[in-house]
C-alpha atoms as a PDB file:
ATOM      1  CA  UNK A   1      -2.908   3.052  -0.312  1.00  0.00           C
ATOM      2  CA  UNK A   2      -1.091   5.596   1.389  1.00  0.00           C
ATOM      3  CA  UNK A   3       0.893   8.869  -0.214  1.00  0.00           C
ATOM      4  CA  UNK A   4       5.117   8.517   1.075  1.00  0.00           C
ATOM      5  CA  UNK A   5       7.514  10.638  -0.008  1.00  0.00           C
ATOM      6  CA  UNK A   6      10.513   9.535  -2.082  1.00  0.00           C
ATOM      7  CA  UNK A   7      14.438  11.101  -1.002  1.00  0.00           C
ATOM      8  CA  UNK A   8      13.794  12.681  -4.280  1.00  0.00           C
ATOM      9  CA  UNK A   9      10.914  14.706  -3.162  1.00  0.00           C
ATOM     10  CA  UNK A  10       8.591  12.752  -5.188  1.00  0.00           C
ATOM     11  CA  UNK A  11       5.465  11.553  -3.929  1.00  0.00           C
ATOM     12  CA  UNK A  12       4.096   7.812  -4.472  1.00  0.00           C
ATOM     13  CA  UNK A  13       1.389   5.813  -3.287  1.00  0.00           C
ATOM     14  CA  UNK A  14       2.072   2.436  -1.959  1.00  0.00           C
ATOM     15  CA  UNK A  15      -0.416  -0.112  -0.965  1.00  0.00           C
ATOM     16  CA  UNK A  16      -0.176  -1.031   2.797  1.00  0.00           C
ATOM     17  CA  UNK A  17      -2.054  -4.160   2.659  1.00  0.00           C
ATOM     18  CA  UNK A  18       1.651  -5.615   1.170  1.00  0.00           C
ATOM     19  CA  UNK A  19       3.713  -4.054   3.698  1.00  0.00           C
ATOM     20  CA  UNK A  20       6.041  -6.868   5.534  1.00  0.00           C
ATOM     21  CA  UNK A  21       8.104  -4.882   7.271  1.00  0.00           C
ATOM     22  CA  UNK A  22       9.292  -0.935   8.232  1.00  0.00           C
ATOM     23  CA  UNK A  23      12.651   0.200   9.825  1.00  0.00           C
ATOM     24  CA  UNK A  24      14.095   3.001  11.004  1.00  0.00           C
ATOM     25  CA  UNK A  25      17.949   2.395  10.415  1.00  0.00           C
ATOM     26  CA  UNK A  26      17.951   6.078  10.555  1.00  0.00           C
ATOM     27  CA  UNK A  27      16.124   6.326   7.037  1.00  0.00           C
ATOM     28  CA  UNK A  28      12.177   4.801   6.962  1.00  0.00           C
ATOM     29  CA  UNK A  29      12.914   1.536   4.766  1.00  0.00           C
ATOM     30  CA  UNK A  30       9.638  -0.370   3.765  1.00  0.00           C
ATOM     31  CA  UNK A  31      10.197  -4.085   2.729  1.00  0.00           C
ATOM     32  CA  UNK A  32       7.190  -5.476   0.975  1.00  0.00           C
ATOM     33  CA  UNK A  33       6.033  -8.917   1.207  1.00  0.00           C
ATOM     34  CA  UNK A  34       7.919  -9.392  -2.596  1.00  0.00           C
ATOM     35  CA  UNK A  35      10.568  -7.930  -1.390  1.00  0.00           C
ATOM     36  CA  UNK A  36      11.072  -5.224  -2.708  1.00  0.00           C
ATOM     37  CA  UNK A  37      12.437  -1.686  -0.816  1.00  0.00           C
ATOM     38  CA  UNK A  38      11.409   1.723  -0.622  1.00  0.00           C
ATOM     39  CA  UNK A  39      13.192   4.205   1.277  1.00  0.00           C
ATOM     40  CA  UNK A  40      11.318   7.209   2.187  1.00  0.00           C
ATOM     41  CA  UNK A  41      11.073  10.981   3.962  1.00  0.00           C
ATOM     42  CA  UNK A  42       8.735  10.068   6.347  1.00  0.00           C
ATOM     43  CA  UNK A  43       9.452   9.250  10.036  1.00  0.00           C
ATOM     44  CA  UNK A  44       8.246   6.581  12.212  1.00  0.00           C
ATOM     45  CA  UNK A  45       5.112   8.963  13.939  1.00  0.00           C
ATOM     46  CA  UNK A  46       4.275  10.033  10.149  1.00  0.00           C
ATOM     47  CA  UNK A  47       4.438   6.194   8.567  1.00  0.00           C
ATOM     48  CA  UNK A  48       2.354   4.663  11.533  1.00  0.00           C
ATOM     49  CA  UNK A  49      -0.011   7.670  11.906  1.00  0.00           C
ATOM     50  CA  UNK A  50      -1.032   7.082   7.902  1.00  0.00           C
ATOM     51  CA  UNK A  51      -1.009   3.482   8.480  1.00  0.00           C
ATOM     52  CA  UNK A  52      -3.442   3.770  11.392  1.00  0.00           C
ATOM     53  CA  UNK A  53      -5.778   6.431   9.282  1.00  0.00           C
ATOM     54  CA  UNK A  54      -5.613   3.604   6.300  1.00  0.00           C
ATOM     55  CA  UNK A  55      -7.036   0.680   8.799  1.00  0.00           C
ATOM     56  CA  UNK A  56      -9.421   2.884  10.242  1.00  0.00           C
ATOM     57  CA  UNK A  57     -10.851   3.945   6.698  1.00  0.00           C
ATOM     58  CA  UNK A  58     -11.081   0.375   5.567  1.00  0.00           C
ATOM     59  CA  UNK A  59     -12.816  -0.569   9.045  1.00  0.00           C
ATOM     60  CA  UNK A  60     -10.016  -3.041   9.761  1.00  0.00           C
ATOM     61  CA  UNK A  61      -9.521  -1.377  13.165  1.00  0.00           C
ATOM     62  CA  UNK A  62     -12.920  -1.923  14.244  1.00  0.00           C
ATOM     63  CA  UNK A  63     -12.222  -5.740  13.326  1.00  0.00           C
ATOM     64  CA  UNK A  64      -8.552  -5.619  15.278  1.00  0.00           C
ATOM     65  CA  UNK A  65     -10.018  -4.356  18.436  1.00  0.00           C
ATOM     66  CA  UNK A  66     -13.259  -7.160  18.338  1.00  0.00           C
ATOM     67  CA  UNK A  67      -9.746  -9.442  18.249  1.00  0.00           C
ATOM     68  CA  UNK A  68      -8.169  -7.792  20.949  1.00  0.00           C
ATOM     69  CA  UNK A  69      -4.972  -6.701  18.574  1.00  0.00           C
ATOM     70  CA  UNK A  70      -5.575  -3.371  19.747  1.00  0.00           C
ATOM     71  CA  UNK A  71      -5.698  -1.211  22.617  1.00  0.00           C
ATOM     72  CA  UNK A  72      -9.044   0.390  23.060  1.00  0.00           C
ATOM     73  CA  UNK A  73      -7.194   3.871  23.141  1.00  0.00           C
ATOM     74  CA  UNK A  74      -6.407   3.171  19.275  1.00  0.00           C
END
């Protein structure tokens, strides 16, 4: 899970694992994969930066690298 930031102000966690999509149409909009939407503060650096910190907690970046998904600088 990773803390966004609601237009409101609020914060929220939401679980990246279901992410399917994020754009940047100028406002961050997160599609999950059941489809639901969340539009939120964050910019593109902020959202991937978190997301990268997530996969690297879990170990999955470790696992994407073995695969060759990643660039070794990652």
């Amino acid at each position: 899970m990773i803390t966004l930031t609601k237009l409101n102000g609020q914060p929220f966690l939401l679980n990246v694992l279901l992410f399917e999509r994020v754009e940047f149409l100028p406002d961050s909009t997160i599609t999950l994969t059941n489809g639901h939407k969340y539009i939120v503060k964050e910019s593109q650096k902020e959202i991937e930066a978190k997301i990268m910190t997530f996969y690297k907690e879990i170990g999955l970046t470790s696992s994407m690298n073995k695969l060759g998904v990643l660039d070794e600088d990652e």
